[in-house]
N, C-alpha and C. Protein backbone atom coordinates (compact mmCIF):
# COMPACT_ATOMS: atom_id res chain seq x y z
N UNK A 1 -36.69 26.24 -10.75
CA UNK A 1 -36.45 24.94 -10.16
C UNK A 1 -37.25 24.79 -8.88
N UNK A 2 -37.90 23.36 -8.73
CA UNK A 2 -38.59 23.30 -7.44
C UNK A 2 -37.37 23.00 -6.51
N UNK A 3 -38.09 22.85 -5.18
CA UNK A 3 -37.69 22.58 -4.26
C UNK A 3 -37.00 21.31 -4.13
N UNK A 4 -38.06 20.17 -4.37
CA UNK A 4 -37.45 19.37 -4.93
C UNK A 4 -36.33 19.05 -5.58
N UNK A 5 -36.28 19.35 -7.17
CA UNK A 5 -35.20 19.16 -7.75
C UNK A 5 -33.75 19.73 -7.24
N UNK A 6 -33.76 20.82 -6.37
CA UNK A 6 -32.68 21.43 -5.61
C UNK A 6 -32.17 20.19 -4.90
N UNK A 7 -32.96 19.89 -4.07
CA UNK A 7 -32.84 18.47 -3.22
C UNK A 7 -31.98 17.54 -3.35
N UNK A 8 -32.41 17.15 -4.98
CA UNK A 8 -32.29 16.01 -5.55
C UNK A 8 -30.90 16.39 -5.84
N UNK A 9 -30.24 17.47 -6.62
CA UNK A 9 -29.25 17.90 -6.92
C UNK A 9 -28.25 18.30 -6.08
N UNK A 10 -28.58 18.16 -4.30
CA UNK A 10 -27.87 18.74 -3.73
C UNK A 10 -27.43 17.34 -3.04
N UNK A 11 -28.44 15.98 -2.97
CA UNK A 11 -28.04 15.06 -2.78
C UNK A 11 -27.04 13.85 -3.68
N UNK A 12 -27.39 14.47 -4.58
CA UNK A 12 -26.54 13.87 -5.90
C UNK A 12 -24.88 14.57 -5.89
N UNK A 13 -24.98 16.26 -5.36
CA UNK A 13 -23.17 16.29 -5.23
C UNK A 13 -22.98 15.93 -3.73
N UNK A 14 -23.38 15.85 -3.20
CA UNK A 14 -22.99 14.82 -1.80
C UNK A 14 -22.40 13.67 -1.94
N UNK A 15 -23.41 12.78 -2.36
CA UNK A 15 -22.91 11.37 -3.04
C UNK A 15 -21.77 11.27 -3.93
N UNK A 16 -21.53 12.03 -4.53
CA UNK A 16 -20.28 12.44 -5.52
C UNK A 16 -19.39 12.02 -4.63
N UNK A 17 -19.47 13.67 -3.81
CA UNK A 17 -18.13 13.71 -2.66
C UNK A 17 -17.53 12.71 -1.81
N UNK A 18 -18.84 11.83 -1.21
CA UNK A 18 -18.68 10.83 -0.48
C UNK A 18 -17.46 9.73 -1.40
N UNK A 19 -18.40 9.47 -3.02
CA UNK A 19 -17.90 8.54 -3.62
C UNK A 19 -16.36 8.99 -3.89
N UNK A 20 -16.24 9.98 -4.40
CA UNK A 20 -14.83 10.37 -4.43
C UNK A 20 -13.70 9.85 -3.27
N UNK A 21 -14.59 10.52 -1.39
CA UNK A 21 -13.55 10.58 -0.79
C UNK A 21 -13.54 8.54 -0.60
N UNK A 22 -14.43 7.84 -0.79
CA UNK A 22 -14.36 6.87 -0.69
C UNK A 22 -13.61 5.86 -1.59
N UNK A 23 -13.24 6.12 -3.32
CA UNK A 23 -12.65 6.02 -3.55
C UNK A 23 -10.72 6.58 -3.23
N UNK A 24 -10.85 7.54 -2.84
CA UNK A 24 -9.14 7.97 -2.04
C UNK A 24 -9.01 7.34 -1.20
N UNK A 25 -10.11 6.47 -0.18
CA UNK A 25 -9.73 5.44 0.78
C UNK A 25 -9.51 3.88 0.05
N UNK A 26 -9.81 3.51 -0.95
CA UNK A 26 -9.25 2.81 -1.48
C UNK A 26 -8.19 2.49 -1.99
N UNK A 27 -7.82 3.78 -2.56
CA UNK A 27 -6.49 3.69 -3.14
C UNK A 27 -4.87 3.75 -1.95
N UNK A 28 -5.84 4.34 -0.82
CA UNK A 28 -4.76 3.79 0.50
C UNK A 28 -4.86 2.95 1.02
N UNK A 29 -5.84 2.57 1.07
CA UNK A 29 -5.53 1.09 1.75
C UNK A 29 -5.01 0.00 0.58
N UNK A 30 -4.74 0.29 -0.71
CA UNK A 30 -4.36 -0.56 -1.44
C UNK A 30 -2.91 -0.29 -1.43
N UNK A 31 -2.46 1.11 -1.32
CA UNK A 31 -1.45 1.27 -1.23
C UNK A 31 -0.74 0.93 0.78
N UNK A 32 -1.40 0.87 1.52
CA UNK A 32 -1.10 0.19 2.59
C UNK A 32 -0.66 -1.21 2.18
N UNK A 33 -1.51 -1.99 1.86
CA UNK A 33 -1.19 -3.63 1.08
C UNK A 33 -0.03 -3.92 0.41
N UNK A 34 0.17 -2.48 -0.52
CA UNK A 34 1.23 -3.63 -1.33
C UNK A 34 2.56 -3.09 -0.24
N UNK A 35 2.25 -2.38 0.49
CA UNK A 35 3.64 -1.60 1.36
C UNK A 35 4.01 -3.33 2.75
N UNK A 36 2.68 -3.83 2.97
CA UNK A 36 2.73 -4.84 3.52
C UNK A 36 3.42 -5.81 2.91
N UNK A 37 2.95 -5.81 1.85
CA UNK A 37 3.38 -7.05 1.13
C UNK A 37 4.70 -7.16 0.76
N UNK A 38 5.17 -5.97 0.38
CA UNK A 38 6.89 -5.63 0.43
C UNK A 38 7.66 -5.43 1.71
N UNK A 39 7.14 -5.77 2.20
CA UNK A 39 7.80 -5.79 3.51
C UNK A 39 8.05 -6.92 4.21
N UNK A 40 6.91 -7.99 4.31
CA UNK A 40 6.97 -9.40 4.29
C UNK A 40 8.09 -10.25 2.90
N UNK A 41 8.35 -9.47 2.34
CA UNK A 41 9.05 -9.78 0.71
C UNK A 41 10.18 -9.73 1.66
N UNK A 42 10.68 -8.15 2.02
CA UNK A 42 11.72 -7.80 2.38
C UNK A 42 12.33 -9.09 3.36
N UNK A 43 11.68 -8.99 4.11
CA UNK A 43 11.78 -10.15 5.69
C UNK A 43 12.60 -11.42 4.76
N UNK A 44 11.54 -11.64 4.30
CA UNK A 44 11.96 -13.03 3.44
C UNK A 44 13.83 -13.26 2.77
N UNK A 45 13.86 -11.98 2.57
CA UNK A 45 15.18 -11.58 2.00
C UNK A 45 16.13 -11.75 2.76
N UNK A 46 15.79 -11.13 4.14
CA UNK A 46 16.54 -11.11 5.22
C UNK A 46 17.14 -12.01 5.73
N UNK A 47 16.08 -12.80 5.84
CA UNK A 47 15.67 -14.38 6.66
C UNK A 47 17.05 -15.16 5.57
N UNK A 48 16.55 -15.11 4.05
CA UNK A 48 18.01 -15.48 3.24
C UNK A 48 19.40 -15.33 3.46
N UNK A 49 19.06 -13.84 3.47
CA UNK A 49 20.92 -13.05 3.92
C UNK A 49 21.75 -13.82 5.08
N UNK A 50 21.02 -13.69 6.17
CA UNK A 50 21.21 -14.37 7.56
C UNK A 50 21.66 -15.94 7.10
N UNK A 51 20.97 -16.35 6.36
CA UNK A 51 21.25 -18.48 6.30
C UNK A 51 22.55 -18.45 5.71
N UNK A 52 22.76 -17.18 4.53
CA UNK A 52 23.67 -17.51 3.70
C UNK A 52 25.39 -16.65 3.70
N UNK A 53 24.83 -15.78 5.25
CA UNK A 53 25.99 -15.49 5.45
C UNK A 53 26.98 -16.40 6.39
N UNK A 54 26.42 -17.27 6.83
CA UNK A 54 27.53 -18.20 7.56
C UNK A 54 28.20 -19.19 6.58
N UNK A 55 27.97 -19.14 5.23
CA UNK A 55 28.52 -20.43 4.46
C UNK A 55 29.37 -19.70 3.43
N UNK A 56 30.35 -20.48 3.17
CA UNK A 56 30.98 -20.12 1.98
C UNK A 56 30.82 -20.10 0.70
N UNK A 57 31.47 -19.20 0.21
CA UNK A 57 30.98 -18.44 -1.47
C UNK A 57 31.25 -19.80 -2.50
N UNK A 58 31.95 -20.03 -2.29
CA UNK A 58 31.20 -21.69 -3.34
C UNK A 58 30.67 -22.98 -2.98
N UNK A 59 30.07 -22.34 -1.97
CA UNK A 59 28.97 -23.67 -1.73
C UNK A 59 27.56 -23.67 -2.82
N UNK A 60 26.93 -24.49 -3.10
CA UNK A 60 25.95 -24.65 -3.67
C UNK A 60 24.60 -24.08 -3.25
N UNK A 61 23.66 -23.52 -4.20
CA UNK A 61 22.80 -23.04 -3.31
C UNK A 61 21.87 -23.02 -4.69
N UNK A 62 20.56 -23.20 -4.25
CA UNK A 62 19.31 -22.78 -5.26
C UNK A 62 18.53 -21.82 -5.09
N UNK A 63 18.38 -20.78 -5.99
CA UNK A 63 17.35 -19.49 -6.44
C UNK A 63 16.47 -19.87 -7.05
N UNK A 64 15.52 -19.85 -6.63
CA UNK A 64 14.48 -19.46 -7.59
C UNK A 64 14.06 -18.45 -8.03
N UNK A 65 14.10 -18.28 -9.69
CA UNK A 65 14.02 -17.06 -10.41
C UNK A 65 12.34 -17.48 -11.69
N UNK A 66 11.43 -16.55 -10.85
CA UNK A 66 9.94 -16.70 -11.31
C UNK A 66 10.01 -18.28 -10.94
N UNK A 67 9.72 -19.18 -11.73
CA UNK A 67 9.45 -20.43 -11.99
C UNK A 67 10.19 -21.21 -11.93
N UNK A 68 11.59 -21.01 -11.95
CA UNK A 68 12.69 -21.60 -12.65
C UNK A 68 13.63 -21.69 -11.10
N UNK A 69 14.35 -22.98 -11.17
CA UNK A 69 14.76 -23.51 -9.26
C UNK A 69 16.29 -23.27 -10.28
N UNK A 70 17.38 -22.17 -9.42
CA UNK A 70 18.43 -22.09 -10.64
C UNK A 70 19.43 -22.91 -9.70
N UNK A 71 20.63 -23.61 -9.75
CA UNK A 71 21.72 -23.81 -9.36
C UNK A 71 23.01 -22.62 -9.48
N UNK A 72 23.47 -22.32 -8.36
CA UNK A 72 24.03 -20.95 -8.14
C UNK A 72 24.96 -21.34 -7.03
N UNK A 73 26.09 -20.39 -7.10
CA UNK A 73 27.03 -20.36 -5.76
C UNK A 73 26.79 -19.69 -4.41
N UNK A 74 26.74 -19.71 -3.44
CA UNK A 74 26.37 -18.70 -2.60
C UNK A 74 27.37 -17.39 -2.75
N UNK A 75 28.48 -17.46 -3.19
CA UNK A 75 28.78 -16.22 -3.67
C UNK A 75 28.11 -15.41 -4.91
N UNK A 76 27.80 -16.17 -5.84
CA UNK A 76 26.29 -15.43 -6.68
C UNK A 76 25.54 -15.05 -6.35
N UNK A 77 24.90 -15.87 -4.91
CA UNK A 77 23.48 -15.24 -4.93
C UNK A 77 23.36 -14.43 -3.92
N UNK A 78 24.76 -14.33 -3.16
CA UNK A 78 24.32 -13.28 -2.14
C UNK A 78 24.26 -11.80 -2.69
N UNK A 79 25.22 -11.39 -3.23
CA UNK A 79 25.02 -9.50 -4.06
C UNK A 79 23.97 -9.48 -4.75
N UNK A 80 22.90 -10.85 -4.95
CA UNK A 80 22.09 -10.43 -5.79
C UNK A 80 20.75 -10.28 -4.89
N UNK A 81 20.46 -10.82 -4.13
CA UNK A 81 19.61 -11.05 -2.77
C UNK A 81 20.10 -9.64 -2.06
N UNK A 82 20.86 -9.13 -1.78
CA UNK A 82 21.13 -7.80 -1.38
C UNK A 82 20.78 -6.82 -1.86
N UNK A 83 21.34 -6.86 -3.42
CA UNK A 83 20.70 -5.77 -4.46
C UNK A 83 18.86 -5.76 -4.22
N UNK A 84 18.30 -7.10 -4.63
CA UNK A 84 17.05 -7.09 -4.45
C UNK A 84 16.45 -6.63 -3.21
N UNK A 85 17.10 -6.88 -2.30
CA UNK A 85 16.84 -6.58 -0.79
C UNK A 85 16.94 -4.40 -0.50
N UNK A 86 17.61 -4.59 -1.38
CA UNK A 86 17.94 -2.47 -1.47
C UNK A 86 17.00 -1.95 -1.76
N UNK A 87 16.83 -2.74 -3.10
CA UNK A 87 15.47 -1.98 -4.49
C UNK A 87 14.21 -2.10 -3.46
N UNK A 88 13.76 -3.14 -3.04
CA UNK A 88 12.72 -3.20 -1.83
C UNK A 88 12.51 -2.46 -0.89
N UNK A 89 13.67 -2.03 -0.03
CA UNK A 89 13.78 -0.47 0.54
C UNK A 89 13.48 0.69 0.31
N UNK A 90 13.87 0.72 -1.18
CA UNK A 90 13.41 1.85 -1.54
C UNK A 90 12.27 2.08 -2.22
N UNK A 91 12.01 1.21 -2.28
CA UNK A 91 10.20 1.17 -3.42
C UNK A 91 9.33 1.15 -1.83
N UNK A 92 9.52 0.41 -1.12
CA UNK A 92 8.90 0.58 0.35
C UNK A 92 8.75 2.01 0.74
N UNK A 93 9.99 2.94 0.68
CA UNK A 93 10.12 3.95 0.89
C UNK A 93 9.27 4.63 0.30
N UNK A 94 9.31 4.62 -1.20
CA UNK A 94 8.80 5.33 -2.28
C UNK A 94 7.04 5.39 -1.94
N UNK A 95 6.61 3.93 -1.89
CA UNK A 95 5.21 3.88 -1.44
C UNK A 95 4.71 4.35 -0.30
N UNK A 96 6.03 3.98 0.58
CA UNK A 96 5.16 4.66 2.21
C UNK A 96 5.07 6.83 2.17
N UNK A 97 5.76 7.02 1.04
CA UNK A 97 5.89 8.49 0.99
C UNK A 97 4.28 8.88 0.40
N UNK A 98 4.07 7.75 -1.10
CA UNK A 98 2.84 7.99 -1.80
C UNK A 98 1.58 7.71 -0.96
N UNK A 99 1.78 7.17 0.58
CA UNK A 99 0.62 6.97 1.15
C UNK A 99 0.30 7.96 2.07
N UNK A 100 1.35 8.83 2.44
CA UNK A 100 1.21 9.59 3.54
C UNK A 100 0.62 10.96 2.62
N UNK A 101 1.17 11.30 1.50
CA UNK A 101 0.81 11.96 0.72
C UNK A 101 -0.96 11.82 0.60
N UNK A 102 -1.43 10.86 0.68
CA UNK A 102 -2.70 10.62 -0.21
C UNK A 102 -3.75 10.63 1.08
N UNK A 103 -2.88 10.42 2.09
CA UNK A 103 -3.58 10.17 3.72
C UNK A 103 -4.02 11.64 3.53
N UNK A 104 -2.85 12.69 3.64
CA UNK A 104 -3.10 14.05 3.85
C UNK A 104 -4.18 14.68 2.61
N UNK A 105 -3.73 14.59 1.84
CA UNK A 105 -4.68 14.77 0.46
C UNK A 105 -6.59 14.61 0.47
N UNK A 106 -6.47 13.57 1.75
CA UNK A 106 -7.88 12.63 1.96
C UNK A 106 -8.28 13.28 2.72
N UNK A 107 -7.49 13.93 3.86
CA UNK A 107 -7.91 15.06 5.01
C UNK A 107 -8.57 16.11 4.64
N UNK A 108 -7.27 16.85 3.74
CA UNK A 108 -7.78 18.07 2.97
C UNK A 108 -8.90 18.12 2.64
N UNK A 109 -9.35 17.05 1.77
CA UNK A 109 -10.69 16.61 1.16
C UNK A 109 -11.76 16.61 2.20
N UNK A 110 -11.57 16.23 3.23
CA UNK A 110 -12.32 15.81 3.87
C UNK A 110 -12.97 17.03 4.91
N UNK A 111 -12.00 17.54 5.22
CA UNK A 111 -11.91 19.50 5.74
C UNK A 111 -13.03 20.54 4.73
N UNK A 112 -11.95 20.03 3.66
CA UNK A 112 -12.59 21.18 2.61
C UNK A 112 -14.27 20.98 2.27
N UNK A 113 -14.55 19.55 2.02
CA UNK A 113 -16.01 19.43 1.68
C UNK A 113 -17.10 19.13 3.37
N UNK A 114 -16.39 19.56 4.05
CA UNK A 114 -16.76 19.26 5.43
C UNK A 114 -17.76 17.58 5.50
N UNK A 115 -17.08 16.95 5.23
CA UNK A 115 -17.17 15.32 5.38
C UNK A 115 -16.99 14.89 6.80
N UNK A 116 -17.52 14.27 7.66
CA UNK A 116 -17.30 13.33 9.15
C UNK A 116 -17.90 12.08 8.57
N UNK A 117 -17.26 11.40 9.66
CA UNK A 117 -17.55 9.67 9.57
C UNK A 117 -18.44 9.93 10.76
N UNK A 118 -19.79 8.80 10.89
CA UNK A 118 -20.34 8.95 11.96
C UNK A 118 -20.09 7.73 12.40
N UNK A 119 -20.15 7.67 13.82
CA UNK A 119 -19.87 6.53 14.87
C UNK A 119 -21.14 5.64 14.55
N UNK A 120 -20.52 4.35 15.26
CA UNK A 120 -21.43 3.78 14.82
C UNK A 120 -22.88 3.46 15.50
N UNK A 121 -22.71 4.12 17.01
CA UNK A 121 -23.39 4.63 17.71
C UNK A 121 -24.80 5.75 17.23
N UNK A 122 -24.17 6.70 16.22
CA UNK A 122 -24.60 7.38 16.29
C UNK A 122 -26.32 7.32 14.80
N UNK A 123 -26.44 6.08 14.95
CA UNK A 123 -27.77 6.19 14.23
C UNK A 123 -27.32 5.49 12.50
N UNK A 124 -27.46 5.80 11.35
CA UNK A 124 -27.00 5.19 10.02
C UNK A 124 -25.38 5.19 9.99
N UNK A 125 -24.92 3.53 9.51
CA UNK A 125 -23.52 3.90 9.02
C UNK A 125 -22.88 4.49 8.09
N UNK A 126 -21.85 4.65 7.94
CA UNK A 126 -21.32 5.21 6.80
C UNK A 126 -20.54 6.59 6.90
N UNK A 127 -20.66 7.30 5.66
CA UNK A 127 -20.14 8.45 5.60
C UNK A 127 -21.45 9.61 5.14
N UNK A 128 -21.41 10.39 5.63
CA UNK A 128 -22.17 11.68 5.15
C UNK A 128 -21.66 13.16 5.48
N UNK A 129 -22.10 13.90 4.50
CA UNK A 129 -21.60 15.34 4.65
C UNK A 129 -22.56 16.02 5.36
């Protein structure tokens, strides 16, 4: 093998690595998003609980379920706005565990193939090994 082709091959598993660790930053920051997005969900829930705990359980009240505007009691819809409000907690939970996981995972990676980010100071952007 020339010199060359070493080169070529040594720049080609670089690029790999990069692409790899650059894909694992995708998949956290996507998993950052939807942890956002359930969380603003959650709020929303909240913001409900709060309106509908000062009124009484058979007052009238509308859910919307997907598409559909339902007519409901406020004693219906509060255990169910709660329940939903739990499951959200814990899937929040569940995701913020799968991100910290994948944060560290990205480190490792990043240690092990000796990867740095360079500043942006410091001449080409990006990532290189």
């Amino acid at each position: 093998m020339s010199g060359t082709e070493e080169a070529a091959e040594e720049t080609a598993a670089q690029q790999a690595l990069v692409a790899r660790l650059q894909h694992m930053k995708e998949e956290s920051t996507g998993l950052a998003q939807k942890i956002a997005e359930l969380d603003q969900e959650k709020h929303e829930h909240s913001l409900v609980l709060d309106t509908l705990s000062g009124l009484a359980g058979d007052r009238k009240c509308y859910r919307l379920v997907g598409s559909v505007l339902t007519e409901r009691t406020v004693g219906d819809v509060n255990p169910a706005v709660k329940d939903n409000m739990d499951k959200l907690d814990g899937l929040i939970g569940e995701l913020t565990k799968k991100l910290h996981e994948k944060e560290k995972e990205m480190l490792e990676f990043q240690q092990k193939h000796n990867i740095r980010f360079q500043k942006q100071g410091e001449g080409n952007k990006g990532v290189r090994a």
